[in-house]
N, C-alpha and C. Protein backbone atom coordinates (compact mmCIF):
# COMPACT_ATOMS: atom_id res chain seq x y z
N UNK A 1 -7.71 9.81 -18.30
CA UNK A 1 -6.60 9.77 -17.37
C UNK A 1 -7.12 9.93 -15.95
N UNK A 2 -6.73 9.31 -15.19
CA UNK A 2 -7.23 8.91 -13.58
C UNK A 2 -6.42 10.30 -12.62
N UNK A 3 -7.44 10.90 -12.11
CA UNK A 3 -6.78 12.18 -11.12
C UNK A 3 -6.20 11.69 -10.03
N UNK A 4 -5.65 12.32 -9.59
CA UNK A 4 -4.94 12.18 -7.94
C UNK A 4 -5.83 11.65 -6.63
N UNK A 5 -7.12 12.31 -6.90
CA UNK A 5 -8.43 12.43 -5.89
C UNK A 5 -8.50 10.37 -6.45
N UNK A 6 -8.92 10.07 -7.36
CA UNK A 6 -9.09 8.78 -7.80
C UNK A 6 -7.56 7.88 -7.27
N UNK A 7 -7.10 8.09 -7.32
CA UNK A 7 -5.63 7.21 -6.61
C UNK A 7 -5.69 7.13 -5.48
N UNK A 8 -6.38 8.64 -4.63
CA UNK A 8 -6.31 8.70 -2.99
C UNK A 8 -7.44 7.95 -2.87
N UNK A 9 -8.69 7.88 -3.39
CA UNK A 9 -9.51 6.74 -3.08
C UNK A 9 -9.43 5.85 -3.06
N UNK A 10 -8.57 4.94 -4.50
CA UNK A 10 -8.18 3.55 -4.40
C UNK A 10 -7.29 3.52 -3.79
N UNK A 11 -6.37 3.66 -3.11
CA UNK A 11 -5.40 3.03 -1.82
C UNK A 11 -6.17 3.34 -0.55
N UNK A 12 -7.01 4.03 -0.20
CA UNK A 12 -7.71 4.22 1.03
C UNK A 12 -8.72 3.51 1.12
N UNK A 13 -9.50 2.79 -0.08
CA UNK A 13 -10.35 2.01 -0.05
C UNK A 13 -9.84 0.65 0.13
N UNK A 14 -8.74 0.42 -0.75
CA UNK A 14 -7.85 -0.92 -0.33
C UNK A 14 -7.56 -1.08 0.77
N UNK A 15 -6.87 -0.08 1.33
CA UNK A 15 -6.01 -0.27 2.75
C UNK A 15 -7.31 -0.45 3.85
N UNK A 16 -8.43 0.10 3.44
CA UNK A 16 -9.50 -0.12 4.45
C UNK A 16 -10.11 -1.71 4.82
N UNK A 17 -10.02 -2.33 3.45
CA UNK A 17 -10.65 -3.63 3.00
C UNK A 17 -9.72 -4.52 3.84
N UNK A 18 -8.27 -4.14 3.39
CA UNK A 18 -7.18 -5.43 3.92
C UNK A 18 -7.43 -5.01 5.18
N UNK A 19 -7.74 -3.79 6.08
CA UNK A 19 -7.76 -4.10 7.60
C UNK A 19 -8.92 -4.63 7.99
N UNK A 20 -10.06 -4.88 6.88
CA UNK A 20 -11.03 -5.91 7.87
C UNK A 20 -10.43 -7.57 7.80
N UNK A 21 -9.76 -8.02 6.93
CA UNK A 21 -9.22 -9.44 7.35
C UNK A 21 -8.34 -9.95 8.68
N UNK A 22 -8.13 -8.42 9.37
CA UNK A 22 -7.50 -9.55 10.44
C UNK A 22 -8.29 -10.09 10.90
N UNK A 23 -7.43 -11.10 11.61
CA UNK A 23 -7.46 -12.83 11.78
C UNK A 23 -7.76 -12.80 13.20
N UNK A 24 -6.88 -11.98 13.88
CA UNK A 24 -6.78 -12.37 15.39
C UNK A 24 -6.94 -11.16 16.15
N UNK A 25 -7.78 -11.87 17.16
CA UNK A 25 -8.26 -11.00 18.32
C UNK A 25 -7.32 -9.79 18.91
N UNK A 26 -5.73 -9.94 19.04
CA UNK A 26 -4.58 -9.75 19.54
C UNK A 26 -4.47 -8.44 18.61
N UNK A 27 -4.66 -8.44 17.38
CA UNK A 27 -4.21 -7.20 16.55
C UNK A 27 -5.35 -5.94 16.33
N UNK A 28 -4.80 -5.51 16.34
CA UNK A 28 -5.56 -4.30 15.95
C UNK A 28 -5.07 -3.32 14.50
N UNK A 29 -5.97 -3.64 13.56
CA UNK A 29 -4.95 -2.91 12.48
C UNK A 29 -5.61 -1.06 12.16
N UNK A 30 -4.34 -0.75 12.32
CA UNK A 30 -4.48 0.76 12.12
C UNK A 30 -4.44 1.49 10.29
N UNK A 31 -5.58 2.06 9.97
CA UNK A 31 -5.15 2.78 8.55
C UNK A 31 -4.64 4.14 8.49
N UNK A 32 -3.82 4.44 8.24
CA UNK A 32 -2.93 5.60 8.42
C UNK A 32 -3.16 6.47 7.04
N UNK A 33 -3.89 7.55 7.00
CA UNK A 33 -4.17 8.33 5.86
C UNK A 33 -3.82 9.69 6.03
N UNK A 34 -2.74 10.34 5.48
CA UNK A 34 -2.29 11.60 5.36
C UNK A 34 -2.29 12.32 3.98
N UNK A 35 -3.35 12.46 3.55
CA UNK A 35 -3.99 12.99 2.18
C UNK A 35 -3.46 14.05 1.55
N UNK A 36 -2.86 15.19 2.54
CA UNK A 36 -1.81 16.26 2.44
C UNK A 36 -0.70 16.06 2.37
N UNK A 37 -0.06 14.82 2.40
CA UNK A 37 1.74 14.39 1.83
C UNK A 37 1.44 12.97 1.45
N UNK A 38 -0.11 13.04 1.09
CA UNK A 38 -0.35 11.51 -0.10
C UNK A 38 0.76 10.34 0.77
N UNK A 39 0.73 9.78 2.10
CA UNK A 39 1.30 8.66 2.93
C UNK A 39 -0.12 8.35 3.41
N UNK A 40 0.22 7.04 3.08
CA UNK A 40 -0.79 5.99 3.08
C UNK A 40 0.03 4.40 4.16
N UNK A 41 -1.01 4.23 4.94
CA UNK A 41 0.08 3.14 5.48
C UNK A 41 -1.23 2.11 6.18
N UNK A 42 -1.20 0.64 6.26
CA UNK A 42 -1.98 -0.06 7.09
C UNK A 42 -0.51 -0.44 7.91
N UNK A 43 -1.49 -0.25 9.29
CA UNK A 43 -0.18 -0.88 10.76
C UNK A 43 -1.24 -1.73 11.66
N UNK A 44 -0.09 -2.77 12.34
CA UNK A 44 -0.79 -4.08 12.70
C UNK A 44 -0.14 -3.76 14.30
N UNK A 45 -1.01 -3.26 15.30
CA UNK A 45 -0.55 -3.43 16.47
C UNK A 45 -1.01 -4.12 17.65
N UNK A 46 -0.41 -4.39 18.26
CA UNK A 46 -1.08 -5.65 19.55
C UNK A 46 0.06 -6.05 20.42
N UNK A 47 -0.74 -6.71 20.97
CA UNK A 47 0.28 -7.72 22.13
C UNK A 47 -0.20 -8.87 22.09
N UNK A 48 0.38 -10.36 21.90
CA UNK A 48 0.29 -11.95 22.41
C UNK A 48 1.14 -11.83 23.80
N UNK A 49 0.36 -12.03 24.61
CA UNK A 49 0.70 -12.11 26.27
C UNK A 49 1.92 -11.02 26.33
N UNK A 50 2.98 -11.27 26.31
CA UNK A 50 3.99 -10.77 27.03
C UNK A 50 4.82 -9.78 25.29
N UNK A 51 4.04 -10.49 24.19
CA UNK A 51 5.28 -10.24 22.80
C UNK A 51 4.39 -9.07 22.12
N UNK A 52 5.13 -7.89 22.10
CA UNK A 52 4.48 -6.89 21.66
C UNK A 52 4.46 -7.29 19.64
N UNK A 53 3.13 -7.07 19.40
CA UNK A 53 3.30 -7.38 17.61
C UNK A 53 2.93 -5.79 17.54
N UNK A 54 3.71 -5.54 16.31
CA UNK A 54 3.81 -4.44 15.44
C UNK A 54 4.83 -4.65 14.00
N UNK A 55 3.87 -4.11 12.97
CA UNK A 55 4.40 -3.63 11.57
C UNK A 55 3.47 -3.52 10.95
N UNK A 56 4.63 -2.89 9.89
CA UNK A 56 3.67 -1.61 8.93
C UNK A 56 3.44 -3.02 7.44
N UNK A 57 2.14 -3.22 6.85
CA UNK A 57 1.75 -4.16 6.26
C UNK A 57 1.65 -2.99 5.15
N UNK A 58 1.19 -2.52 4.52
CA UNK A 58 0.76 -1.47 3.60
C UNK A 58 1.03 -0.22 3.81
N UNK A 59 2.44 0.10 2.67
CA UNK A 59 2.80 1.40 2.84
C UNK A 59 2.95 2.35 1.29
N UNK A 60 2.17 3.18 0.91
CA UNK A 60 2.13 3.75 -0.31
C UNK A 60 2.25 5.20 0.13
N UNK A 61 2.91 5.67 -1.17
CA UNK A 61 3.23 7.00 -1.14
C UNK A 61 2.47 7.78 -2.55
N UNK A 62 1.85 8.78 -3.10
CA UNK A 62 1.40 9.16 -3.97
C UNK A 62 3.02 10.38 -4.44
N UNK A 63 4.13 10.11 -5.68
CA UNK A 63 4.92 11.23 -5.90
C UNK A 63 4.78 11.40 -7.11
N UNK A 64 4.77 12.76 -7.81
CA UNK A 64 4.91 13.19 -8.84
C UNK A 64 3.47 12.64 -9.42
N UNK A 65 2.51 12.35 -8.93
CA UNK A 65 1.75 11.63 -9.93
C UNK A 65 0.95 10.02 -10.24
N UNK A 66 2.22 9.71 -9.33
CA UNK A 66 2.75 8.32 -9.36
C UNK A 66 2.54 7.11 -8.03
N UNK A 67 1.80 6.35 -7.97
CA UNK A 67 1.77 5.75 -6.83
C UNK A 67 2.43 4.63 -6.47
N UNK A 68 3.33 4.99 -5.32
CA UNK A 68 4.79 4.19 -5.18
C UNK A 68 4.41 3.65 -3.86
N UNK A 69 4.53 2.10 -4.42
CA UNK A 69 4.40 1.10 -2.93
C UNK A 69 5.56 0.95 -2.32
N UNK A 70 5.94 1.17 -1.33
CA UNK A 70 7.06 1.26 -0.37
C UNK A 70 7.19 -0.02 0.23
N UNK A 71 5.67 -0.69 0.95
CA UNK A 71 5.61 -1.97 1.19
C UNK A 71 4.46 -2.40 0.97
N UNK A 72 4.98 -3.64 1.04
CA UNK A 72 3.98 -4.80 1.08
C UNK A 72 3.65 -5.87 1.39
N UNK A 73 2.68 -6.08 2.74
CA UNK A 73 3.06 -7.36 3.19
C UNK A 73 2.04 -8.71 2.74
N UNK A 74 0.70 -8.49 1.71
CA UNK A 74 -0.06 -9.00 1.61
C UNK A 74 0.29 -9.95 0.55
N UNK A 75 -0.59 -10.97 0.42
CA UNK A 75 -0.28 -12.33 -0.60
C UNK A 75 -1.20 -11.98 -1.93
N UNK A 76 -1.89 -11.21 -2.16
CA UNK A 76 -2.80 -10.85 -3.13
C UNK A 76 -1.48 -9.94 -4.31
N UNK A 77 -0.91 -8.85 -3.13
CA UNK A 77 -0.19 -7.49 -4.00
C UNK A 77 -0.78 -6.48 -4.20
N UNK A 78 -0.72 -5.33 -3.75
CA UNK A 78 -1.55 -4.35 -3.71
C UNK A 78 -1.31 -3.39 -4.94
N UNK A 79 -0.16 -3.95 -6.04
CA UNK A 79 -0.13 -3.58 -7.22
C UNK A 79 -0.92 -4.49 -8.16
N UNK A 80 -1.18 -5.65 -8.14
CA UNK A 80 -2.32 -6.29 -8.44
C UNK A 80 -3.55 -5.27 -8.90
N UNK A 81 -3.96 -5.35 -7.57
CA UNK A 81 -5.47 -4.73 -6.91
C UNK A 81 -5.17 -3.26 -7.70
N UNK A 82 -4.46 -2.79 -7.76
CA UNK A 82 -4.67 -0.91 -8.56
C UNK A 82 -4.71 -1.36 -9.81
N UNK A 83 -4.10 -2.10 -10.36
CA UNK A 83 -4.15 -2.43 -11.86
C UNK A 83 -5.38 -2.94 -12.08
N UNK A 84 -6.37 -3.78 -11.56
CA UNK A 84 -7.82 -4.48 -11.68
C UNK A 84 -8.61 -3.16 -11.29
N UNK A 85 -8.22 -2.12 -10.43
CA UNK A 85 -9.28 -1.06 -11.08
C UNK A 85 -8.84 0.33 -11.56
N UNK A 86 -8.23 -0.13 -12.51
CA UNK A 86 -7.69 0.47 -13.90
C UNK A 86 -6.66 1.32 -14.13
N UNK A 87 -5.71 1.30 -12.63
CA UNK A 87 -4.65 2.54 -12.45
C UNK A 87 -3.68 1.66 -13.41
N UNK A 88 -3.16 2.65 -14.61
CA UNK A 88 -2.05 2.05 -15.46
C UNK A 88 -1.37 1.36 -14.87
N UNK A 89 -0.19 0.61 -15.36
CA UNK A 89 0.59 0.13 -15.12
C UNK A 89 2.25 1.30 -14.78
N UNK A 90 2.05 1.81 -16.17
CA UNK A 90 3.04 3.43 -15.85
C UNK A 90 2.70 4.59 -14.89
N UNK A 91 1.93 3.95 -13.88
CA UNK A 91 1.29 4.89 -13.09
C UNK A 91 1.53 4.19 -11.38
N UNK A 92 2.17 3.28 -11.83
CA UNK A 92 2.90 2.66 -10.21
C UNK A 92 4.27 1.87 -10.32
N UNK A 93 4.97 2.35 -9.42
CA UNK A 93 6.53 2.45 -9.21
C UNK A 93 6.56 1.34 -7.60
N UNK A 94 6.94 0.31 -7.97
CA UNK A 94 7.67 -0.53 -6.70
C UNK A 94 8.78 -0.09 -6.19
N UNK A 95 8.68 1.00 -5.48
CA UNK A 95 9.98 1.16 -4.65
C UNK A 95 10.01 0.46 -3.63
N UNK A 96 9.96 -0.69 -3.37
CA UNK A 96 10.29 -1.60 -2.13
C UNK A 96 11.39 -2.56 -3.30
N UNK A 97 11.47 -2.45 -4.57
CA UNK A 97 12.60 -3.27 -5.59
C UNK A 97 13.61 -2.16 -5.16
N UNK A 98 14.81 -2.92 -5.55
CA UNK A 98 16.07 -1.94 -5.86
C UNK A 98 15.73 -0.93 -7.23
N UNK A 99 16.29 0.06 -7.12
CA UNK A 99 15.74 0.76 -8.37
C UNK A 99 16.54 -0.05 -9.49
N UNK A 100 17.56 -0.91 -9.37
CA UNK A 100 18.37 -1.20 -10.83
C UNK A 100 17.35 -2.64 -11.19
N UNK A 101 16.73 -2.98 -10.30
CA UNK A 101 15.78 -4.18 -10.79
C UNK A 101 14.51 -3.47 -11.37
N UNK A 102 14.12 -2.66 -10.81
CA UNK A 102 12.49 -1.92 -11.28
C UNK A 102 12.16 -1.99 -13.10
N UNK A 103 13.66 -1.85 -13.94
CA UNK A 103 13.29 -1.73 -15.18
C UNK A 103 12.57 -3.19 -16.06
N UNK A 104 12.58 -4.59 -14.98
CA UNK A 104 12.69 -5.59 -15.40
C UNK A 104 10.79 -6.35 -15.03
N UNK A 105 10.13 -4.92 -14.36
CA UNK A 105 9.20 -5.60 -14.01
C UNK A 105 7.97 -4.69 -15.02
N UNK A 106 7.05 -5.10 -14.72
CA UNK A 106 5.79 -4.55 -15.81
C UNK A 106 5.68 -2.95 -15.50
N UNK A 107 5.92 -2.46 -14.39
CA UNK A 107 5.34 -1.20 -14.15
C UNK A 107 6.52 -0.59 -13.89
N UNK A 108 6.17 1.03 -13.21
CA UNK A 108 7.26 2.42 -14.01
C UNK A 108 8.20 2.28 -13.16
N UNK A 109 9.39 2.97 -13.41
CA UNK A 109 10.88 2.48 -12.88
C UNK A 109 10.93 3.77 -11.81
N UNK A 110 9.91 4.46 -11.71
CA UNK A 110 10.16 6.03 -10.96
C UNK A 110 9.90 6.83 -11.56
């Protein structure tokens, strides 16, 4: 069974990886690690001339045990990526679904 310390590594190692793909000069992506209330977040901030860019691309929460993606803005899925290195499936909760849809997908309802 995979500890807590092993969950805080794989989303901090992920969230580290997806912030080396930005693309453009303009962004700057921030990894947001709060290890003491298990919030996990990648943020995309910048300016194009005059248009301020900002949002939160990767947002996980560690509760009860359980690692609950809040968001997600990547094309891969960052529930994907935990399942390929070996975090159960009953061991991550999509709360960015409505909870009455969650029972319909592969992983835990909460």
């Amino acid at each position: 069974m995979a500890t807590l310390d092993e969950y805080r590594g794989h989303i901090q190692n992920l969230l580290t990886e997806q912030a080396k793909l930005v693309w453009d000069q303009c962004i700057q992506a921030q990894t947001i690690f709060d290890t003491e209330r298990d919030h996990y977040q990648l943020v995309y901030v910048g300016w194009r001339e005059s248009k301020r860019l900002y949002g939160t691309v990767l947002h996980l929460d560690i509760i009860d045990g359980k690692i609950w993606i809040q968001q997600d803005g990547t094309e891969v899925g960052i529930a994907n990526q935990l399942v390929k290195l070996g975090v159960p499936r009953q061991d991550i909760v999509l709360g960015l679904d409505p909870p009455k849809m969650r029972q319909y997908t592969e992983f835990a309802t909460g």
